[in-house]
N, C-alpha and C. Protein backbone atom coordinates (compact mmCIF):
# COMPACT_ATOMS: atom_id res chain seq x y z
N UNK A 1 -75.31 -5.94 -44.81
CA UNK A 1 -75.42 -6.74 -43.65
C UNK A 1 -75.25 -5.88 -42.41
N UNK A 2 -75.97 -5.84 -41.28
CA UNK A 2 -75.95 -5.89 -40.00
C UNK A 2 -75.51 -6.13 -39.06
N UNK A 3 -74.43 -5.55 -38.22
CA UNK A 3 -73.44 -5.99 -37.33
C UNK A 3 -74.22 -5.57 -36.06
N UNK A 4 -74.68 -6.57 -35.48
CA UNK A 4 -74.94 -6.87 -34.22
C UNK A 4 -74.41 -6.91 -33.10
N UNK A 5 -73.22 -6.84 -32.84
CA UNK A 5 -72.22 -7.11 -32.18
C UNK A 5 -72.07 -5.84 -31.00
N UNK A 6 -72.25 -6.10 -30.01
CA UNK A 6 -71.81 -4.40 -29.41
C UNK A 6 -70.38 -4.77 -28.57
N UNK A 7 -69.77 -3.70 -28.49
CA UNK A 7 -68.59 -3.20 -28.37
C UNK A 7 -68.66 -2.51 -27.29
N UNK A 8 -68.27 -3.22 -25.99
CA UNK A 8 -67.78 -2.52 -24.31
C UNK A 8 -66.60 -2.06 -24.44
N UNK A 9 -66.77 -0.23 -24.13
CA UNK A 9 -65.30 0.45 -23.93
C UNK A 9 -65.13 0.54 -22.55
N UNK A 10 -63.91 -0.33 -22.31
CA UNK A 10 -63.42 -0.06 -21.09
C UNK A 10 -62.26 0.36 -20.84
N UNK A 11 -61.93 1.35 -21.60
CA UNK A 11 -60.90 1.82 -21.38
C UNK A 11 -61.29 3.13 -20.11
N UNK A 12 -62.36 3.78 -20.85
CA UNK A 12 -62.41 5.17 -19.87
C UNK A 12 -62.39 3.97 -18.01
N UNK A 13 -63.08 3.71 -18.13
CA UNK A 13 -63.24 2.55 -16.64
C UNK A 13 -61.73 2.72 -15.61
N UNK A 14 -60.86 2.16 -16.96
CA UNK A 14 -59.57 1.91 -16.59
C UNK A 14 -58.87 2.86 -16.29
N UNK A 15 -59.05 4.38 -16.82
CA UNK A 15 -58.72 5.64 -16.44
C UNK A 15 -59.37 6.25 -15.05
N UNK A 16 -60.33 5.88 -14.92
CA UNK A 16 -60.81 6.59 -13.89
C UNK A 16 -60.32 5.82 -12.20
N UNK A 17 -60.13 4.42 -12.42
CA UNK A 17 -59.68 3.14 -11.76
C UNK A 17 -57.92 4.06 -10.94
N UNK A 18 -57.57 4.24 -12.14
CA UNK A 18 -56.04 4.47 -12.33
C UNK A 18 -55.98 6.08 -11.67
N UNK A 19 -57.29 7.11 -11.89
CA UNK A 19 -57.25 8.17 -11.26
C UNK A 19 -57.44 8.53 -9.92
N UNK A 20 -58.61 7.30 -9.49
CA UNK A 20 -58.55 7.54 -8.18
C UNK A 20 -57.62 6.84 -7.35
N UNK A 21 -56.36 5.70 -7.74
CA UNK A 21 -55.30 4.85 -6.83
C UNK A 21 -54.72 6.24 -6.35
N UNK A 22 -54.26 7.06 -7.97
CA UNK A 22 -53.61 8.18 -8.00
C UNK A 22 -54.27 9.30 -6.84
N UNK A 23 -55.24 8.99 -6.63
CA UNK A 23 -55.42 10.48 -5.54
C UNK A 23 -55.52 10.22 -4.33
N UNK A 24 -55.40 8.79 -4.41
CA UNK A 24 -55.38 7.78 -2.93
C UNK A 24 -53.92 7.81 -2.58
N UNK A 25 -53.18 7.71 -3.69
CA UNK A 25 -51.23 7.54 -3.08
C UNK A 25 -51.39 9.10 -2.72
N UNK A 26 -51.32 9.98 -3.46
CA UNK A 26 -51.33 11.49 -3.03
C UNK A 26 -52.02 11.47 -1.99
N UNK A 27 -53.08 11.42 -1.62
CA UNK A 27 -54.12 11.20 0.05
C UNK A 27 -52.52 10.88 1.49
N UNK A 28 -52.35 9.87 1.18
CA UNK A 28 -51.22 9.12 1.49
C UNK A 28 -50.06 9.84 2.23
N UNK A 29 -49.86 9.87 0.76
CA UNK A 29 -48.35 11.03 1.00
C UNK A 29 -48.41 11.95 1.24
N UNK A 30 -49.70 12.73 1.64
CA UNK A 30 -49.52 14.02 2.12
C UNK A 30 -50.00 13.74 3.97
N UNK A 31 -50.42 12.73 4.08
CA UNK A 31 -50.41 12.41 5.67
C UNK A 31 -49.35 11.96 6.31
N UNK A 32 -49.11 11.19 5.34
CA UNK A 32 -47.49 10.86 6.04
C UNK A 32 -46.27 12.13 6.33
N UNK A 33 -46.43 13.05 5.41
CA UNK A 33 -45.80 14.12 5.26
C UNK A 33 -46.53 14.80 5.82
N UNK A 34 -47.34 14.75 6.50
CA UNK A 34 -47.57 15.68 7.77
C UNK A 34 -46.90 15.02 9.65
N UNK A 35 -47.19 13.86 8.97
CA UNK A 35 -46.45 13.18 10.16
C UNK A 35 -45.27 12.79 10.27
N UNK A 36 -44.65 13.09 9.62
CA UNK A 36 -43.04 13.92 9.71
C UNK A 36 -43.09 15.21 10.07
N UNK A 37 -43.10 15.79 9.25
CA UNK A 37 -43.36 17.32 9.84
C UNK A 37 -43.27 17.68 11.15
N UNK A 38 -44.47 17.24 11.50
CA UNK A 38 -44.94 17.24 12.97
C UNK A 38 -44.09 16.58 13.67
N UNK A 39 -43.57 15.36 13.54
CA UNK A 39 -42.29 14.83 14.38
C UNK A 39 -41.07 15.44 14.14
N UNK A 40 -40.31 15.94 13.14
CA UNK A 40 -39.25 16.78 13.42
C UNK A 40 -39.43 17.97 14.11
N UNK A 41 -40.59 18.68 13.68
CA UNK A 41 -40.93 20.12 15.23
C UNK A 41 -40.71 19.54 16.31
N UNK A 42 -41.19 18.72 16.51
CA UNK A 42 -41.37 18.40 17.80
C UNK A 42 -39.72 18.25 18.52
N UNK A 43 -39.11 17.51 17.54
CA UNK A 43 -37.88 17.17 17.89
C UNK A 43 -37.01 18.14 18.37
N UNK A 44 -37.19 19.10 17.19
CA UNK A 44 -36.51 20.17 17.08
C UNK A 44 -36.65 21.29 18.11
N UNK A 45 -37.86 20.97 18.71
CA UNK A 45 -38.64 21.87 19.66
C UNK A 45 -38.19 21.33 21.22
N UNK A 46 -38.27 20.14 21.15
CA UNK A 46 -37.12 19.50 22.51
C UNK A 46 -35.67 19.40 22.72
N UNK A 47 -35.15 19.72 21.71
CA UNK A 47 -33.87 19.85 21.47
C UNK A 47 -33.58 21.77 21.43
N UNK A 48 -33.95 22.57 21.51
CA UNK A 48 -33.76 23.87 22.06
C UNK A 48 -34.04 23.82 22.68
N UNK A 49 -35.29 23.47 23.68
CA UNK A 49 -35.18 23.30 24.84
C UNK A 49 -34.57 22.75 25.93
N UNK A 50 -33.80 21.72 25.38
CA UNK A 50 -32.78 20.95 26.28
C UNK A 50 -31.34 21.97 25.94
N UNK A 51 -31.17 22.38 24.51
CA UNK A 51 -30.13 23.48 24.60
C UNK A 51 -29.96 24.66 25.48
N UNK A 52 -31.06 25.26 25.69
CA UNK A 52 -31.55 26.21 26.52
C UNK A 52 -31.11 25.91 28.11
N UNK A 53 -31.85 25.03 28.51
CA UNK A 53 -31.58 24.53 29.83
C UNK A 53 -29.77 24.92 30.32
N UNK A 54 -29.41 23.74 29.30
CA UNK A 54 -27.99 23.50 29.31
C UNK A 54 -27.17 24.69 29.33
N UNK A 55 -27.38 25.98 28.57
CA UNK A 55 -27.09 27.19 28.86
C UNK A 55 -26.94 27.71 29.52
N UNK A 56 -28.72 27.88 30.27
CA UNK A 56 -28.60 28.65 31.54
C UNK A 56 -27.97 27.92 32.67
N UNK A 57 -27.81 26.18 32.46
CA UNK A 57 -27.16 25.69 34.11
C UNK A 57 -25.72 26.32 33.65
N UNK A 58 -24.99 26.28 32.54
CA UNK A 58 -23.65 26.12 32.10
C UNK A 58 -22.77 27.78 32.15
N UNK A 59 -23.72 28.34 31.61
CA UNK A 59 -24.01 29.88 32.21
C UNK A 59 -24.01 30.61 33.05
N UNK A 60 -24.78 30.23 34.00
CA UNK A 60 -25.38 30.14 35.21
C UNK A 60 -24.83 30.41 35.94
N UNK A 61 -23.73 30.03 35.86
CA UNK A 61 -22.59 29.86 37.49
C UNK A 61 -21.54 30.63 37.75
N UNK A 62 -20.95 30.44 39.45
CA UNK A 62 -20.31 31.21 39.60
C UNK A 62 -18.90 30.45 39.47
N UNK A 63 -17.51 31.28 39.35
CA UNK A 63 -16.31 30.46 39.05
C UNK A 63 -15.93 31.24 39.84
N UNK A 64 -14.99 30.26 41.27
CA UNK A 64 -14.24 30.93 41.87
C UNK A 64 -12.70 31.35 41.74
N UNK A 65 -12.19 32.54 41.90
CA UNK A 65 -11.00 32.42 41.93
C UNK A 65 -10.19 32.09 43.17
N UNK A 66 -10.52 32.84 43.80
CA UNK A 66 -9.42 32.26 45.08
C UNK A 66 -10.35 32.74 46.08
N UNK A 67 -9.82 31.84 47.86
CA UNK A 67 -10.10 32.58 48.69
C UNK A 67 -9.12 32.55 49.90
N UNK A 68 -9.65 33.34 50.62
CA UNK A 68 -8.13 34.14 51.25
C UNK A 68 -8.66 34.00 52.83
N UNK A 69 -7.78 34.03 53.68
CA UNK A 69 -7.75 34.20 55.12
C UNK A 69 -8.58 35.35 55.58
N UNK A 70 -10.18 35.75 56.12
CA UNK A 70 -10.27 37.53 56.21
C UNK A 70 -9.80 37.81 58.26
N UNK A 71 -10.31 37.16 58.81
CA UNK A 71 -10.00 36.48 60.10
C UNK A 71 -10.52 35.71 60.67
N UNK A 72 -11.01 35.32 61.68
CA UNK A 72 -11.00 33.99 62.29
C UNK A 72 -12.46 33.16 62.10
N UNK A 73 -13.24 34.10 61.59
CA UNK A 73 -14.35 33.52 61.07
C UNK A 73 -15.37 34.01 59.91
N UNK A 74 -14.44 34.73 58.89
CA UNK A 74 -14.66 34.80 57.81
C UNK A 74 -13.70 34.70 56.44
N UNK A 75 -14.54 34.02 55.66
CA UNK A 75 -13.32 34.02 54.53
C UNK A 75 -13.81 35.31 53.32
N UNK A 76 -12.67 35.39 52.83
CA UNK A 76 -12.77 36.36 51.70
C UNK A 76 -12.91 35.73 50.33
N UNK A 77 -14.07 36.08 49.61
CA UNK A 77 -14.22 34.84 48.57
C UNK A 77 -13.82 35.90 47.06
N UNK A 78 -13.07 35.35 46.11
CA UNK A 78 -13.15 36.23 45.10
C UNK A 78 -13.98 35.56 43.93
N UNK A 79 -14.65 36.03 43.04
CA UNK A 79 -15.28 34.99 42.55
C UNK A 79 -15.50 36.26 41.00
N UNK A 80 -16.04 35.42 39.78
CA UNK A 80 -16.73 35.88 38.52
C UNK A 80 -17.89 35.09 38.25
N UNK A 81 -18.83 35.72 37.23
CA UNK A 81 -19.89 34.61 36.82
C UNK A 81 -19.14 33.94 35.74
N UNK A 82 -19.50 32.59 35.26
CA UNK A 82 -19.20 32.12 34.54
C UNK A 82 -19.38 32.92 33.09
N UNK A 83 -18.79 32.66 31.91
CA UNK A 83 -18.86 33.18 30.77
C UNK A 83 -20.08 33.06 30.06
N UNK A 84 -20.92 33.71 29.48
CA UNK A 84 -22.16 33.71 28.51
C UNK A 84 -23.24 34.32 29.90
N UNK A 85 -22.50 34.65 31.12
CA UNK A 85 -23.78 34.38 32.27
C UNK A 85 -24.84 36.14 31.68
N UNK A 86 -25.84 35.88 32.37
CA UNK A 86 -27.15 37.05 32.35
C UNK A 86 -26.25 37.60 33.80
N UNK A 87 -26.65 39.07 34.01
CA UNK A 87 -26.36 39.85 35.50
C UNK A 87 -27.30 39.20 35.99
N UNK A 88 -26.63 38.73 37.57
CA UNK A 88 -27.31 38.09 38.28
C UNK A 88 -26.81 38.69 39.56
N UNK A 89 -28.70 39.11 39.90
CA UNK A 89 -28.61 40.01 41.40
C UNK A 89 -27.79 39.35 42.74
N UNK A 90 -27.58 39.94 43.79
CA UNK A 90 -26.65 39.57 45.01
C UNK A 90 -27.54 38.11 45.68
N UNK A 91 -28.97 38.26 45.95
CA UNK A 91 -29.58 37.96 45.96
C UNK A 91 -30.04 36.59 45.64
N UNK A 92 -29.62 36.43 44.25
CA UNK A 92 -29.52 35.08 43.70
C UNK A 92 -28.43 34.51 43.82
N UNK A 93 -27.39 34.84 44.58
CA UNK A 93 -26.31 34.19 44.45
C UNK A 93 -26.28 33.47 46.15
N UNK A 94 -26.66 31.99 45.82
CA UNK A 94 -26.19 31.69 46.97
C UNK A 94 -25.33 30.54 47.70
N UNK A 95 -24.92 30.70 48.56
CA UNK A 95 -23.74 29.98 49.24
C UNK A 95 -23.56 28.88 50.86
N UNK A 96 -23.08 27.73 50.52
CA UNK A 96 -23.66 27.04 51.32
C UNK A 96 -22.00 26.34 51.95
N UNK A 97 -21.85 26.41 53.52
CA UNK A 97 -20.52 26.15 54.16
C UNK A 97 -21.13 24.56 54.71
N UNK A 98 -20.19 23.37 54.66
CA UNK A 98 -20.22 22.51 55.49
C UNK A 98 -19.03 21.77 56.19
N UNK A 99 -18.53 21.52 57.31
CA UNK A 99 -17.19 21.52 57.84
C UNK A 99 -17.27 20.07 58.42
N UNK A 100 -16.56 19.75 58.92
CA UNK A 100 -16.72 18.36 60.24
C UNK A 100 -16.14 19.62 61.23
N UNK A 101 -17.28 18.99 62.70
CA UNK A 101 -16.76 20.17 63.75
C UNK A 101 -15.96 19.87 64.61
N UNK A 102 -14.59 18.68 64.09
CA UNK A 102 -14.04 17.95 64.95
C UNK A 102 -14.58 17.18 66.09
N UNK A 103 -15.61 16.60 66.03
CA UNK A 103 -16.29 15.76 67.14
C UNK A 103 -17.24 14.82 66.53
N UNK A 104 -16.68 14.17 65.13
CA UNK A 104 -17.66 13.18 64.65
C UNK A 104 -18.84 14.24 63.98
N UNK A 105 -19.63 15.33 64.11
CA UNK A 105 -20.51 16.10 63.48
C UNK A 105 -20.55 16.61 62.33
N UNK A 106 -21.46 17.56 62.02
CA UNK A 106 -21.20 18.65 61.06
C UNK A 106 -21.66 19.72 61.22
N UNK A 107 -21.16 20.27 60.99
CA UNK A 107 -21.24 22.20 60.99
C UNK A 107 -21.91 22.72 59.54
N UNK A 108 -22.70 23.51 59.47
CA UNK A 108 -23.51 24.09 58.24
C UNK A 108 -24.04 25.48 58.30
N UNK A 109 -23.04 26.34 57.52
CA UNK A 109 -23.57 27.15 57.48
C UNK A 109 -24.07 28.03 56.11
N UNK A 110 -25.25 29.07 55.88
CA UNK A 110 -25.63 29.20 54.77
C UNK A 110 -26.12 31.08 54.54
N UNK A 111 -26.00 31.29 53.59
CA UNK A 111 -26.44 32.64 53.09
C UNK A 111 -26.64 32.96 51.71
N UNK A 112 -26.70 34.23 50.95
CA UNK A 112 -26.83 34.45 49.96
C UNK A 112 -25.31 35.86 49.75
N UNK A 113 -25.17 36.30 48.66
CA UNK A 113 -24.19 37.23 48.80
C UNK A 113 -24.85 38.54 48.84
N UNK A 114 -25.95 38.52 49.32
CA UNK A 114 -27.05 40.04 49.83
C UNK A 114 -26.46 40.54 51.20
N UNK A 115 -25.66 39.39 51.69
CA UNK A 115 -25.29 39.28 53.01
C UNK A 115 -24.67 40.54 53.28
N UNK A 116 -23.53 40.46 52.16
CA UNK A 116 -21.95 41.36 52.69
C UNK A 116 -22.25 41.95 50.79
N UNK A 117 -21.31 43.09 51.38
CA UNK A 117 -21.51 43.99 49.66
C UNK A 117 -20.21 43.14 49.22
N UNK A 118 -20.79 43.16 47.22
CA UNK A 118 -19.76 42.64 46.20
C UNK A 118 -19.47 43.71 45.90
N UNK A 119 -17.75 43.66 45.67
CA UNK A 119 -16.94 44.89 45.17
C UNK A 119 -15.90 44.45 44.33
N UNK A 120 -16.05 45.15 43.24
CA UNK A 120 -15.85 44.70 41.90
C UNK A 120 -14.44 45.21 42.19
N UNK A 121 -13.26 44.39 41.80
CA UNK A 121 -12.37 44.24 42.08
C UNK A 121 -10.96 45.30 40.90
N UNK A 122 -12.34 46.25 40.29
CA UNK A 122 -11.60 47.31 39.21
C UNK A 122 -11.61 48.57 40.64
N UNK A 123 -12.11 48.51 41.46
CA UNK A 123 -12.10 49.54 42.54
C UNK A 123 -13.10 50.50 42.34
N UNK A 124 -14.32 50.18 41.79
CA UNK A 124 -15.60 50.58 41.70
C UNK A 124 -16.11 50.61 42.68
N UNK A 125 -17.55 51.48 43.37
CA UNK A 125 -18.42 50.96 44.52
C UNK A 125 -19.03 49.64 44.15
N UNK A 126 -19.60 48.94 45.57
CA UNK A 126 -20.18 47.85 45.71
C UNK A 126 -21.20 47.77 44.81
N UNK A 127 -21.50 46.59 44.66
CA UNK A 127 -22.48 46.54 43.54
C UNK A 127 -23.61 45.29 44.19
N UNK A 128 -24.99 45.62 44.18
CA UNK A 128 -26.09 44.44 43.98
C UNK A 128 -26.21 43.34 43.46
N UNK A 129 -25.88 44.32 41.76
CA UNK A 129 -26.22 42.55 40.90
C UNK A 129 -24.37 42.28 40.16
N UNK A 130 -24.34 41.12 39.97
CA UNK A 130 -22.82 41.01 39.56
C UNK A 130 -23.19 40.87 37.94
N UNK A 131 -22.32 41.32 37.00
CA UNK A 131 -22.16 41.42 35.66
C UNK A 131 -20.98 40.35 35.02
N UNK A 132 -21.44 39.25 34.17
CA UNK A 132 -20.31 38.57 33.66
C UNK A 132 -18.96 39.20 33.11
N UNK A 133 -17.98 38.85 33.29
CA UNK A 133 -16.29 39.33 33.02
C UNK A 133 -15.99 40.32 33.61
N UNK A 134 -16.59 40.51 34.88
CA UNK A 134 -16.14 41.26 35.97
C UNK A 134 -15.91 40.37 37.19
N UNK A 135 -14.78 40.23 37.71
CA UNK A 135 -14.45 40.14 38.96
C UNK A 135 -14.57 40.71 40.39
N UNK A 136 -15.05 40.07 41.46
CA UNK A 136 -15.59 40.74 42.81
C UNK A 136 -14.95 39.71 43.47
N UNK A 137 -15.47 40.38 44.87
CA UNK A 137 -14.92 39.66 46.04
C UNK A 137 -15.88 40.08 46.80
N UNK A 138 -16.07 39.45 48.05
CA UNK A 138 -17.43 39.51 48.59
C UNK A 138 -16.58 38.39 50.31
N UNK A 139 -17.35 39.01 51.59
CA UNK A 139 -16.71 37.88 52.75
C UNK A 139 -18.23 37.24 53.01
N UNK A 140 -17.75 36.15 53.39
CA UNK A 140 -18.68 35.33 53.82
C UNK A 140 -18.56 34.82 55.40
N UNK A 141 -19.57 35.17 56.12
CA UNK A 141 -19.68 34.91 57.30
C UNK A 141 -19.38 33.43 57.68
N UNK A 142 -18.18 32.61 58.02
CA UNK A 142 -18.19 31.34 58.09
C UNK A 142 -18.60 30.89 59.55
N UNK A 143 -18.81 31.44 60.43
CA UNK A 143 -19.14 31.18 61.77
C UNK A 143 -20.60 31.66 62.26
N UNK A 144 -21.55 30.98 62.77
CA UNK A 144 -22.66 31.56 63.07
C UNK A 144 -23.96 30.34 63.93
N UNK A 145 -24.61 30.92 64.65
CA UNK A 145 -25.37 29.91 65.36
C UNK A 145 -25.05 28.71 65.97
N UNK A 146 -24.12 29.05 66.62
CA UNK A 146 -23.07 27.74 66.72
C UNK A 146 -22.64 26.65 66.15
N UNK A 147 -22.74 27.30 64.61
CA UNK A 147 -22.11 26.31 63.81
C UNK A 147 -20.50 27.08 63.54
N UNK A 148 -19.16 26.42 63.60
CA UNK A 148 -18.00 27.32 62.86
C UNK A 148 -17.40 26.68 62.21
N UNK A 149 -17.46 27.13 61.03
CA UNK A 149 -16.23 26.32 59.77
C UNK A 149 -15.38 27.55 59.47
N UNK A 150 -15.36 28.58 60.18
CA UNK A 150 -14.35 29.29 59.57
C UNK A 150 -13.09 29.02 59.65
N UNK A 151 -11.84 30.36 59.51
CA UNK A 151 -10.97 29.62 59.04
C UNK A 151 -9.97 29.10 60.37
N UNK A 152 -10.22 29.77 61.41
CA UNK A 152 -9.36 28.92 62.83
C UNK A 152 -10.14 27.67 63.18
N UNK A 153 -11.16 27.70 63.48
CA UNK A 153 -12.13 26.50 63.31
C UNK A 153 -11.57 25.21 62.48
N UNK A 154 -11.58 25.42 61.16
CA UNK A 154 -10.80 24.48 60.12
C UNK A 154 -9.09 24.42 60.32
N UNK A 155 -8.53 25.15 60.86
CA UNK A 155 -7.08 25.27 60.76
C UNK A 155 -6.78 24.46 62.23
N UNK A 156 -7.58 24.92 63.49
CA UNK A 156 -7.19 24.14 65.02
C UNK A 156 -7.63 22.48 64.98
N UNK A 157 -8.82 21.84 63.69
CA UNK A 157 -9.26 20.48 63.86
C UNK A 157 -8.64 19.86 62.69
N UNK A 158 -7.93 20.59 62.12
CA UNK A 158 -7.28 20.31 60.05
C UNK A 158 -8.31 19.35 59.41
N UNK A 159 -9.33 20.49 59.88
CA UNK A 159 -10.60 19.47 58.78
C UNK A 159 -10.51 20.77 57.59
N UNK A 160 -11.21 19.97 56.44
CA UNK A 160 -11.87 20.76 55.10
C UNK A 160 -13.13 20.88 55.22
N UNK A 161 -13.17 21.95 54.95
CA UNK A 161 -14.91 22.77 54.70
C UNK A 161 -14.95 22.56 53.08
N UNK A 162 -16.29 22.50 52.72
CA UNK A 162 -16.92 22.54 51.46
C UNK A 162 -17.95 23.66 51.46
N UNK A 163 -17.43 24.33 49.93
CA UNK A 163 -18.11 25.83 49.62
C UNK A 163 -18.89 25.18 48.60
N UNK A 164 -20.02 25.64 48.60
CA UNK A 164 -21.26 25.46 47.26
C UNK A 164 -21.56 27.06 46.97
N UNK A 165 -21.25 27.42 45.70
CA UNK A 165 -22.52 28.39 45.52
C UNK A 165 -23.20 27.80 44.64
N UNK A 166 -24.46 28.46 44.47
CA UNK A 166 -25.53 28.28 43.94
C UNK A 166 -26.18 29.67 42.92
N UNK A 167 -26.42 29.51 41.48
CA UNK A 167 -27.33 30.50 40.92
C UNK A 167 -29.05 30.49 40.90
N UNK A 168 -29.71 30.82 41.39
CA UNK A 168 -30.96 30.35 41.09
C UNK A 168 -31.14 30.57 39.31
N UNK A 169 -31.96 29.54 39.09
CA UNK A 169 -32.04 29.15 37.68
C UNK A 169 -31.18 29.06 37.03
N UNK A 170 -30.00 28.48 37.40
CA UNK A 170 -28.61 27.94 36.96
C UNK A 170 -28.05 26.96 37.94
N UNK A 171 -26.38 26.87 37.62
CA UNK A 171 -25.75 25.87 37.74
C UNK A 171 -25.18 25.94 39.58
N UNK A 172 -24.53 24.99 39.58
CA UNK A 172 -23.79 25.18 41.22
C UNK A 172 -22.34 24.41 41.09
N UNK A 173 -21.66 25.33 41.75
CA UNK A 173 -19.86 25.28 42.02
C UNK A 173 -19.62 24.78 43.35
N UNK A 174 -18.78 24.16 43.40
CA UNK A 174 -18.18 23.88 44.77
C UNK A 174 -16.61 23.62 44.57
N UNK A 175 -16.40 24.26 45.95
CA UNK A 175 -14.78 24.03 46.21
C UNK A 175 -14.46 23.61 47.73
N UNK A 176 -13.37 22.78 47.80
CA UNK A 176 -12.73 22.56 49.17
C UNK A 176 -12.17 23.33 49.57
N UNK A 177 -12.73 23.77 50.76
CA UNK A 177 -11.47 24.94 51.56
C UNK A 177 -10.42 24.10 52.20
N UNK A 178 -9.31 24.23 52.44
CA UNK A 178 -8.41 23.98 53.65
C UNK A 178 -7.10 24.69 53.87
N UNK A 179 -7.49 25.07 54.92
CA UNK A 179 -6.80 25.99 55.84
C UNK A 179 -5.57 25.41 56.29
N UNK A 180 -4.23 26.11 56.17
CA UNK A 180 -3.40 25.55 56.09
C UNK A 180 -2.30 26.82 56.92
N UNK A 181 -2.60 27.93 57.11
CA UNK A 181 -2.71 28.91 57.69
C UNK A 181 -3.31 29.82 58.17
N UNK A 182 -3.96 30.00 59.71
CA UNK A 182 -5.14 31.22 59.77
C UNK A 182 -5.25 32.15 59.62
N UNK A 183 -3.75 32.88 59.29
CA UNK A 183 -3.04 34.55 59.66
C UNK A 183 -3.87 35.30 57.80
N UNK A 184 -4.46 36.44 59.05
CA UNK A 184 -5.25 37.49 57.62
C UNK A 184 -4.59 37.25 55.75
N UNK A 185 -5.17 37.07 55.88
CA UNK A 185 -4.51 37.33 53.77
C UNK A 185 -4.30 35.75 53.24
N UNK A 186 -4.35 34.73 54.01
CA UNK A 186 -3.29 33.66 53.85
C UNK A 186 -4.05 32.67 52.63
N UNK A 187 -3.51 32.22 51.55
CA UNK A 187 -4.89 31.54 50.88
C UNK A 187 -5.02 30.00 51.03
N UNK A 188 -6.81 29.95 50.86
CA UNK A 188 -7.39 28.69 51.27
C UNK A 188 -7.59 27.95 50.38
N UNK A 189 -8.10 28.13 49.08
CA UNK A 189 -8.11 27.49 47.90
C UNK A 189 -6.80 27.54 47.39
């Protein structure tokens, strides 16, 4: 007898069905896993850069130690760069005076420390650029163009002056002066 009957294999069907889901999830998962990837760089890539920043402002700066009476219209500033700082030329260092001029006003005066030589306070010659964990001192012209916040100026109206320095491509310090004696040496901070 004669079997007539035919017989559909569908199995291979079902393999090949099952091979391509399989190269479709893999398709998948390797895009998605690129788009991670690509978003943690990125992350990671804005986040040193915001570290960075934060460095050089934090870095950057100058820390004062004291300043002193020099006479009647200059003060004597002693100052270091902050810790981790890059040498930073005279040049870039700059400094900004603002007083009340006893008459309701304000007084403003401004420079850089290119002004007057920094002298490193080991008794070295003057120096251009200042080097972190070295200490200097440097005067600053507080009287000029008829503006005066120096220190008889501040001591005859018992107003406070405000010191800013400034690093270019870094951070900025400020301190209150007040004069509390004008006589040479006397300290203001």
């Amino acid at each position: 007898m004669k079997n007539n009957n035919e017989n559909n294999d569908n199995l291979a069907a079902i393999g090949i069905g099952a091979m391509i889901v399989f190269i479709a999830l893999i398709l998948v998962a390797a895009v998605a896993a690129a788009v991670i990837i690509q978003t943690a760089e990125k992350l990671q890539q804005n986040a040193q850069s915001t570290g960075d920043d934060t460095t050089d402002e934090m870095s950057g700066k100058v820390t004062v130690l004291n300043v002193f009476v020099n006479d009647a219209d200059n003060f004597e500033v002693y100052f270091r760069l902050a810790a981790g700082s890059d040498d930073t030329a005279d040049s870039d260092i700059l400094w900004q005076l603002t007083c009340d001029d006893g008459a309701g006003g304000m007084d403003y005066i401004a420079g850089d420390f290119s002004g007057s030589a920094i002298d490193p306070l080991d008794g070295t010659a003057a120096v251009t650029t200042a080097a972190a964990g070295v200490a200097y001192r440097t005067t600053l012209l507080a009287s000029a163009g008829g503006n005066d916040c120096g220190p008889d100026a501040l001591f005859t109206n018992n107003v406070k002056a405000t010191l800013y320095l400034h690093v270019v491509g870094g951070g900025t310090t400020y301190d209150i002066l007040k004069v509390s004696d004008s006589s040479v040496g006397s300290v203001v901070v």
